[in-house]
Each structure stands twice: as C-alpha cells, then as structure tokens.
C-alpha atoms as a PDB file:
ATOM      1  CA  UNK A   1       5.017  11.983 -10.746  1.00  0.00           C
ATOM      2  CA  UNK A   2       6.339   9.475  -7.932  1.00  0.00           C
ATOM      3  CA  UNK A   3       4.087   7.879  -5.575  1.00  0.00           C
ATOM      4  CA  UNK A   4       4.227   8.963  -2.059  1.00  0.00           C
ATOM      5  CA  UNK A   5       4.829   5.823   0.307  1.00  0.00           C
ATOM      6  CA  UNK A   6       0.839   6.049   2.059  1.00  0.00           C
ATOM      7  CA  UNK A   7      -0.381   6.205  -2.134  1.00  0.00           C
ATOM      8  CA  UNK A   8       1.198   3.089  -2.301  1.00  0.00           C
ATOM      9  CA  UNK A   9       0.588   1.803   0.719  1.00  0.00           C
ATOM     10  CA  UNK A  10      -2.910   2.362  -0.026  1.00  0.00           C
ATOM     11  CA  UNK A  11      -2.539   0.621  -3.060  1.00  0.00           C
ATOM     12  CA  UNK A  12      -1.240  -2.273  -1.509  1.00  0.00           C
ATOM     13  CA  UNK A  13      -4.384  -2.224   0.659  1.00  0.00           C
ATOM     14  CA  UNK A  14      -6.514  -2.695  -2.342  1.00  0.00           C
ATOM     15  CA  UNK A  15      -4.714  -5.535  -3.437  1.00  0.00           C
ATOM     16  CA  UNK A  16      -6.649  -8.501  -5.348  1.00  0.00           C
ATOM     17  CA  UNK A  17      -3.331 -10.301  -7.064  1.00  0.00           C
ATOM     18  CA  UNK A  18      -4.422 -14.120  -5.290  1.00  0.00           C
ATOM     19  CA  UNK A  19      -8.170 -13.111  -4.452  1.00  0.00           C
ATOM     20  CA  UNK A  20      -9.224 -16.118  -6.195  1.00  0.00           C
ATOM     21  CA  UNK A  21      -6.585 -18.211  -3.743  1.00  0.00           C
ATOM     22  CA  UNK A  22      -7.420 -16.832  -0.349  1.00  0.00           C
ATOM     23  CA  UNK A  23      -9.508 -18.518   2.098  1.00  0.00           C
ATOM     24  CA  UNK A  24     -10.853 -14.688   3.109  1.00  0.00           C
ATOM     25  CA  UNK A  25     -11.494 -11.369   0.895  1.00  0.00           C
ATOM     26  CA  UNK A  26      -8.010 -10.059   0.909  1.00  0.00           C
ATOM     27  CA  UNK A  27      -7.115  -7.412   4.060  1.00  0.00           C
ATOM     28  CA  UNK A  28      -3.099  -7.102   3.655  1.00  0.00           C
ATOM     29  CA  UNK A  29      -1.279  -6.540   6.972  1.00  0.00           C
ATOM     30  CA  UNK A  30       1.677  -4.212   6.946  1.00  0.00           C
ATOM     31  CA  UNK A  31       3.123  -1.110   8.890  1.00  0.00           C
ATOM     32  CA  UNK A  32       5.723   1.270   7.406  1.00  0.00           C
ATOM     33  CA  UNK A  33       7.107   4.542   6.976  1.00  0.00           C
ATOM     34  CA  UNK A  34       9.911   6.289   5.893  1.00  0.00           C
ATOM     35  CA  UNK A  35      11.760   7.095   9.126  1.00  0.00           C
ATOM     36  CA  UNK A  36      11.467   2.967   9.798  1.00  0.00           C
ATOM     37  CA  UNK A  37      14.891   1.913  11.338  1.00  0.00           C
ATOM     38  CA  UNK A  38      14.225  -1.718  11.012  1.00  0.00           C
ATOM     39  CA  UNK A  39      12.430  -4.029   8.546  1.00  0.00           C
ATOM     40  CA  UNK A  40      11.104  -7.138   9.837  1.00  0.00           C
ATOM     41  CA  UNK A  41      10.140  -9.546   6.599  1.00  0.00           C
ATOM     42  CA  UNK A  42       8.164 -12.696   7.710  1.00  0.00           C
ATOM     43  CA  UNK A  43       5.891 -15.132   5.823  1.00  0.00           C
ATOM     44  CA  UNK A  44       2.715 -14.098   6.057  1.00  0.00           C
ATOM     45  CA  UNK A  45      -0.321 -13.247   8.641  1.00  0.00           C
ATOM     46  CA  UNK A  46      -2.057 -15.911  10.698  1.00  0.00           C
ATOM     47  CA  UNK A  47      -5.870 -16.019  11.173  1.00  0.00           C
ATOM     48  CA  UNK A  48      -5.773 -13.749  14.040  1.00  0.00           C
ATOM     49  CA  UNK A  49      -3.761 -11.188  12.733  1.00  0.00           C
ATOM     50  CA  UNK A  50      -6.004 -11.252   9.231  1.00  0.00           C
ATOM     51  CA  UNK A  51      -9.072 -10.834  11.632  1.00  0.00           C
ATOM     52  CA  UNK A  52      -7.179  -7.828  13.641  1.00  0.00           C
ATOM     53  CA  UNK A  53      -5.399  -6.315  11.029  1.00  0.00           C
ATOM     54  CA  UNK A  54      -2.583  -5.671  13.198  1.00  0.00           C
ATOM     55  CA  UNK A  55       0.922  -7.265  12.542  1.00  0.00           C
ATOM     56  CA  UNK A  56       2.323  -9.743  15.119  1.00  0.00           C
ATOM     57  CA  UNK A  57      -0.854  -9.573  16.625  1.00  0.00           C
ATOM     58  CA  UNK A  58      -0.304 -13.132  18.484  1.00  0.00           C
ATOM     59  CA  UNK A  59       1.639 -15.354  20.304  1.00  0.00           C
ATOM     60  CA  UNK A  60       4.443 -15.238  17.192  1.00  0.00           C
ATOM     61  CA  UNK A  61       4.614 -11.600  18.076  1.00  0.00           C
ATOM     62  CA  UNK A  62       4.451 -11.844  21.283  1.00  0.00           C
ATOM     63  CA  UNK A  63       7.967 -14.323  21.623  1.00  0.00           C
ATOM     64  CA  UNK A  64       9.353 -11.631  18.877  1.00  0.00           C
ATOM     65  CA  UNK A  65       9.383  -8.705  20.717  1.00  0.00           C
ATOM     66  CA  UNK A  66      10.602 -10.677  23.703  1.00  0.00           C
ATOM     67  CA  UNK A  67      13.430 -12.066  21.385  1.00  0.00           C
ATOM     68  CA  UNK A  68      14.081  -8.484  20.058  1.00  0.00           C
ATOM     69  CA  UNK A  69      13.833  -6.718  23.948  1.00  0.00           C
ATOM     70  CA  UNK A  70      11.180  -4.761  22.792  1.00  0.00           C
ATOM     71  CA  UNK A  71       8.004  -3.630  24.238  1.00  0.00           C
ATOM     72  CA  UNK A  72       4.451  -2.819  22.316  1.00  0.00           C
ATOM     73  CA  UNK A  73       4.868   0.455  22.018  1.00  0.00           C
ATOM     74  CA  UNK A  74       8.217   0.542  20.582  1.00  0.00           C
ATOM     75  CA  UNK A  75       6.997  -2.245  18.414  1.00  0.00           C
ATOM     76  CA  UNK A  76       4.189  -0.939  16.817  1.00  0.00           C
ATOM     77  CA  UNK A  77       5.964   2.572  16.604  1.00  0.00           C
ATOM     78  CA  UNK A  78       6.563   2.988  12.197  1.00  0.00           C
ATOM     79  CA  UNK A  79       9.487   5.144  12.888  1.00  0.00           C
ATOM     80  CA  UNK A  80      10.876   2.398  14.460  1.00  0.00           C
ATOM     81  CA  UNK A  81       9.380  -1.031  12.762  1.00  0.00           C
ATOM     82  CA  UNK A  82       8.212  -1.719   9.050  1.00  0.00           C
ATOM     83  CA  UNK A  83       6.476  -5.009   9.007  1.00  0.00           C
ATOM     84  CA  UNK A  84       6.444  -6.409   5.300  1.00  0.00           C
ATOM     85  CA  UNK A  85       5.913 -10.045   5.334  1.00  0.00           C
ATOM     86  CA  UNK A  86       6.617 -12.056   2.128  1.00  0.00           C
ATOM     87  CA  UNK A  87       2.615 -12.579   2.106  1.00  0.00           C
ATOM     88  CA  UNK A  88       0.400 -10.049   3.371  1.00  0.00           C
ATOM     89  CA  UNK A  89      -3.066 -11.832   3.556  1.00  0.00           C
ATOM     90  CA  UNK A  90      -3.435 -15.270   5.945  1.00  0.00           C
ATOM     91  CA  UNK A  91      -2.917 -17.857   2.930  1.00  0.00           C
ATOM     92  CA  UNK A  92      -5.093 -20.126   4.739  1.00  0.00           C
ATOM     93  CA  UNK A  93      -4.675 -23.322   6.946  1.00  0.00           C
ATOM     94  CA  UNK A  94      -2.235 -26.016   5.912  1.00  0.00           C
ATOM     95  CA  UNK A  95      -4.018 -29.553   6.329  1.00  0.00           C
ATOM     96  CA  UNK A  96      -0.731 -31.215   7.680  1.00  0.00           C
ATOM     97  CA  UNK A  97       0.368 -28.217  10.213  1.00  0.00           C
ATOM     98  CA  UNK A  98       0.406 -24.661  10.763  1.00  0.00           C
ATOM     99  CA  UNK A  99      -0.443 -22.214   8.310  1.00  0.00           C
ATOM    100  CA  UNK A 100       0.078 -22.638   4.203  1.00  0.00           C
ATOM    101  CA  UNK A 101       3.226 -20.916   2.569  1.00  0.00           C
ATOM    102  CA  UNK A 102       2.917 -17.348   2.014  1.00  0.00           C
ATOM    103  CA  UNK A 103       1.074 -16.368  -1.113  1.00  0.00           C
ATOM    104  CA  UNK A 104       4.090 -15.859  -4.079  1.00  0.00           C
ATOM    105  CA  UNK A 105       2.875 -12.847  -5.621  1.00  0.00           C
ATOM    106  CA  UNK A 106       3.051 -10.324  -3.008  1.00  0.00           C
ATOM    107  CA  UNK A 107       6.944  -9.918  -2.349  1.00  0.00           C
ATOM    108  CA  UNK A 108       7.427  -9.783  -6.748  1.00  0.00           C
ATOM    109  CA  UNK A 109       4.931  -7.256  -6.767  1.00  0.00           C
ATOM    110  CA  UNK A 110       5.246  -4.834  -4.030  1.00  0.00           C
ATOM    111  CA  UNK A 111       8.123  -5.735  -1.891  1.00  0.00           C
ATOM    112  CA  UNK A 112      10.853  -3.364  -4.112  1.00  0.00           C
ATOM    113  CA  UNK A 113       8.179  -0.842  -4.116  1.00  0.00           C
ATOM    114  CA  UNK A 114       7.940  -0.475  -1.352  1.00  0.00           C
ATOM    115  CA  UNK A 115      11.752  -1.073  -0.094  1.00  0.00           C
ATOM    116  CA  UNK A 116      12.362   2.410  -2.011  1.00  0.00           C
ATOM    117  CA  UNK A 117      10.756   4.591   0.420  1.00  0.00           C
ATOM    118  CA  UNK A 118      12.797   2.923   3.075  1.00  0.00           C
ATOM    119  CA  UNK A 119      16.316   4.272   2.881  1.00  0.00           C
ATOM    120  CA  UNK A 120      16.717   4.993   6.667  1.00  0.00           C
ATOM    121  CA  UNK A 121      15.976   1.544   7.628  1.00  0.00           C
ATOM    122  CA  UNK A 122      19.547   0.017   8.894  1.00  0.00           C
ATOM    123  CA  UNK A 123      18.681  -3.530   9.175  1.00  0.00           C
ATOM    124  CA  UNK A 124      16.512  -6.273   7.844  1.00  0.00           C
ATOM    125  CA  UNK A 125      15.713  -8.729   9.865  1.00  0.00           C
ATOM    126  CA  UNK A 126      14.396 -11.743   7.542  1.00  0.00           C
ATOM    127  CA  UNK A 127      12.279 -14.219   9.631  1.00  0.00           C
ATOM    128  CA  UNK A 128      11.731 -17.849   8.634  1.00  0.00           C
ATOM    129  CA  UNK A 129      12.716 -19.774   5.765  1.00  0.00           C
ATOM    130  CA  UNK A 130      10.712 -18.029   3.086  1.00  0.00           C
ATOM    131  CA  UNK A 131      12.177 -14.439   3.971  1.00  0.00           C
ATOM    132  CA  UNK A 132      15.899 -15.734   4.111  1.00  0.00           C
ATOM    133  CA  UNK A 133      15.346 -17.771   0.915  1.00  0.00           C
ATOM    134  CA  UNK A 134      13.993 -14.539  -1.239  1.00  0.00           C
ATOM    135  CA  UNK A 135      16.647 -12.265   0.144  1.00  0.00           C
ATOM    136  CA  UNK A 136      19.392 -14.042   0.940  1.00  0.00           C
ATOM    137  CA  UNK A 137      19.405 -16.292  -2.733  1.00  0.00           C
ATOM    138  CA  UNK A 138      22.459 -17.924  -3.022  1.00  0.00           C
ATOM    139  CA  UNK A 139      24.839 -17.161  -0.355  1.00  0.00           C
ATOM    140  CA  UNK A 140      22.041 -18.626   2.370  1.00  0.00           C
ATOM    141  CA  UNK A 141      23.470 -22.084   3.501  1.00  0.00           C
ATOM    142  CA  UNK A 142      22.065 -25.535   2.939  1.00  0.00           C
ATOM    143  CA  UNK A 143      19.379 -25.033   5.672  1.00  0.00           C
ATOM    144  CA  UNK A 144      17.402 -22.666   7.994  1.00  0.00           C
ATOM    145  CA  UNK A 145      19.637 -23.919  10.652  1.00  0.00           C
ATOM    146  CA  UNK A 146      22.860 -23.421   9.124  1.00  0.00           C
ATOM    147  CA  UNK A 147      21.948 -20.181   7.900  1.00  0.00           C
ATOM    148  CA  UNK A 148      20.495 -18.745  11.472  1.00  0.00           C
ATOM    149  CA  UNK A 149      23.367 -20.358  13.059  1.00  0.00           C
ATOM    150  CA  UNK A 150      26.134 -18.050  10.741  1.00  0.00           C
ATOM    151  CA  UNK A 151      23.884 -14.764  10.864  1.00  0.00           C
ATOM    152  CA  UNK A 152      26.698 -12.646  11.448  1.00  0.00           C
ATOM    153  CA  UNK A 153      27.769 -13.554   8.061  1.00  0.00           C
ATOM    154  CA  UNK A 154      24.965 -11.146   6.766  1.00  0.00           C
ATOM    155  CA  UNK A 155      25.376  -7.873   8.715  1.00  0.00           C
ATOM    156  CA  UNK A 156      24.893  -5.230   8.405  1.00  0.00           C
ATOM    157  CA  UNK A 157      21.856  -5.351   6.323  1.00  0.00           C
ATOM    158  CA  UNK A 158      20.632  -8.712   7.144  1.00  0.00           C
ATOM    159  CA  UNK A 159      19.982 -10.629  10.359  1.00  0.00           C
ATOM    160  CA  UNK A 160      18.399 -13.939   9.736  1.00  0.00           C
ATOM    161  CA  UNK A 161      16.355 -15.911  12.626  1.00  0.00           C
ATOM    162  CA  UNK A 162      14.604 -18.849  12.949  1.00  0.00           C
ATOM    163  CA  UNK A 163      10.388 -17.862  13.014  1.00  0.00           C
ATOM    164  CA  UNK A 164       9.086 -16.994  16.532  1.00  0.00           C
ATOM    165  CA  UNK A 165       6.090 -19.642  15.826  1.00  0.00           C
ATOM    166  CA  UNK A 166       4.862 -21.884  19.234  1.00  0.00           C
ATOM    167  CA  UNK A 167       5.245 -24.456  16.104  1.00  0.00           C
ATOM    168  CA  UNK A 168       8.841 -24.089  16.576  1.00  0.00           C
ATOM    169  CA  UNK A 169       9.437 -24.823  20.480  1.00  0.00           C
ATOM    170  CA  UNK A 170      11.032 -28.447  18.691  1.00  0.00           C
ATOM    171  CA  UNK A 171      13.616 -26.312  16.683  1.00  0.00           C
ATOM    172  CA  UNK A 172      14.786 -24.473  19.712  1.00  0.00           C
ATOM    173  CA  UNK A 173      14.596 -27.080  22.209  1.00  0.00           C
ATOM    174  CA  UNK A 174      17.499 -28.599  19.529  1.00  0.00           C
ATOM    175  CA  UNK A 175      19.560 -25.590  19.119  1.00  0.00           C
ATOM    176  CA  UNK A 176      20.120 -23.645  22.357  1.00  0.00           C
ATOM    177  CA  UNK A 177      22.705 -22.020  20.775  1.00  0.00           C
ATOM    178  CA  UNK A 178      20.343 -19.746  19.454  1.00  0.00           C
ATOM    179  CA  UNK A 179      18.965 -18.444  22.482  1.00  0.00           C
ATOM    180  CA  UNK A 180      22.488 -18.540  24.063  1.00  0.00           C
ATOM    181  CA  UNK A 181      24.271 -17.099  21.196  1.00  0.00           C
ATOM    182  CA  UNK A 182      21.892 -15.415  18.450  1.00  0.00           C
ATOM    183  CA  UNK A 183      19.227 -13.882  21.112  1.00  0.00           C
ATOM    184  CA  UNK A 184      21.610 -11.510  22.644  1.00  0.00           C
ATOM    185  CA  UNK A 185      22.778 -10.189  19.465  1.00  0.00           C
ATOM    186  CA  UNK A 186      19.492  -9.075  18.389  1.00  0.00           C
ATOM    187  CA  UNK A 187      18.590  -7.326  21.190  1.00  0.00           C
ATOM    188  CA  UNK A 188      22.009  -5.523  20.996  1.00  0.00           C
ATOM    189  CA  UNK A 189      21.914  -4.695  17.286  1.00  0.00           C
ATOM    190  CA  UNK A 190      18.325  -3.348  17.794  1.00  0.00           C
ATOM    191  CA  UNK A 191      18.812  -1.567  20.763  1.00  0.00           C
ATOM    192  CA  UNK A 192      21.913   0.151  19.596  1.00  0.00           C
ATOM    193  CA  UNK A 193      19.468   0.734  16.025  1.00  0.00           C
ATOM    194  CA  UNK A 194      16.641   2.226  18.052  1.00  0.00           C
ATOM    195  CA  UNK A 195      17.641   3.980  21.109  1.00  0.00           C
END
C-alpha cells in the first residue's frame, strides 16, 4: 500500500540519517501538503528556526515574504507553500561565517518522496546555491549570479533567487538588477499562482 503524504511526513520527522553530525538531536523543519501551489527549496534551518520549529521563522523569512509580496498568513498557509529545504535540521555554525552547508543526506533521501505527493504545485522556487545546484544540474550557469540573473530561462517550473540571508546585503548591494528586475517577477508569478 502507498504512503499517505502526513505517514511520510511523519517519517521524515523521525529522521536520524546525520544524528551523529548534528550539533542538536535532530527536529526536521518542513510544511507541505498536497494542494501546495508553490515549493520553496532552501538550504537548511538556522538556529532559530531549529529551536521554533517553524520554517522561515527569522529575519531570512522575513525579507522572503517581502521579496515574494506575501504576508504570514498566506505564507504559512500548506495549500499555498511547501517548505522543503535541501537540509531539514540546523547543520550547525560554520566557524568562518554563517551557518554550515546543509546536511547531504536529506534531499537523496526524502526530497523525491516527497515531491510525489506534490503534483499541484506549479512552481519551484530554488533558493541559494545548494537548491539551484541539486535541481538545476547542468544547465545552471557558471555562478549563483549568472544563474539568478537568467531565471527566466527556467520557467515554468523553476525560479531561481539569490538566498534572502542579512549575510547577503553585499550580493545585492552589487546587483540591483535583481531587485529592479528579478523582484517584480516573483511577486507577479506568485501572485498570479496564488490568488
């Protein structure tokens, strides 16, 4: 018999794949159902949002919904959101800066899984390097940057951005073009998805 997408879910709760490599007992973060329009895939939960369990629980989330014109409620709403980052515990802090990568065995392991209860979902929105690198393979450009910059090259099932981190105020301070040119797009394509 098939697994029902809140079995697995609930599976995925229990996970203990890279217990032995997580700063914290594992508590994987991640919202979906199957009536989700949109899938947002980022790199994994920061300490706050491992202590809250609630996705995009920060200041990241906060400059995401902005980007994407969307309030809380229509955020956190499954029929409208899936949140499946490439690593769904907080990998721990990375001496140099930020956070460390996302843990490798989560999107191998659950990410297809999980993508099969999602066939009403209409775009993919793949956040940050990690995301766009896993999904995107080959026919991603030679950098974040490039890639971001020619997102229109992956519709309809893909819109890559840059990650919504206060880490990346640098990045955008350089490339205005994307709030000129990329910002207004999203909020189109996901208000014209959503409402």
């Amino acid at each position: 018999m098939k697994k029902s997408l809140p079995k697995l879910l609930e599976e995925v709760k229990k996970c203990q794949i890279c217990v032995e490599n997580l700063p914290f007992a594992p508590r994987p973060v991640l919202t979906a159902n199957k009536k989700s329009k949109i899938i947002l895939i980022g790199q994994a939960p920061g300490i706050h949002v491992q202590q809250t369990g609630k996705p995009w629980n920060d200041k990241s989330g906060d400059r995401l919904r902005d980007w994407m014109g969307v309030d809380d409620e229509t955020f956190y709403n499954t029929d409208n959101f899936a949140n499946l980052p490439m690593g769904f515990c907080y990998p721990g802090k990375n001496p140099k800066s930020g956070d460390m990568p996302p843990r490798k065995e989560c999107a191998p392991h659950w990410h297809e899984q999980i993508l099969e209860f999602l066939p009403q979902a209409e775009m993919i929105i793949l956040i940050g390097a990690y995301a766009q690198k896993y999904y995107l393979g080959k026919s991603r450009k030679k950098n974040l940057t490039e890639t971001v910059r020619t997102f229109e090259e992956y519709f309809p099932k893909f819109f890559p951005v840059v990650h919504p981190s206060p880490l990346n105020y640098r990045w955008m301070g350089k490339n205005a073009w994307f709030e000129k040119d990329v910002l207004p797009i999203l909020k189109l394509r996901v208000n014209e998805i959503l409402f």
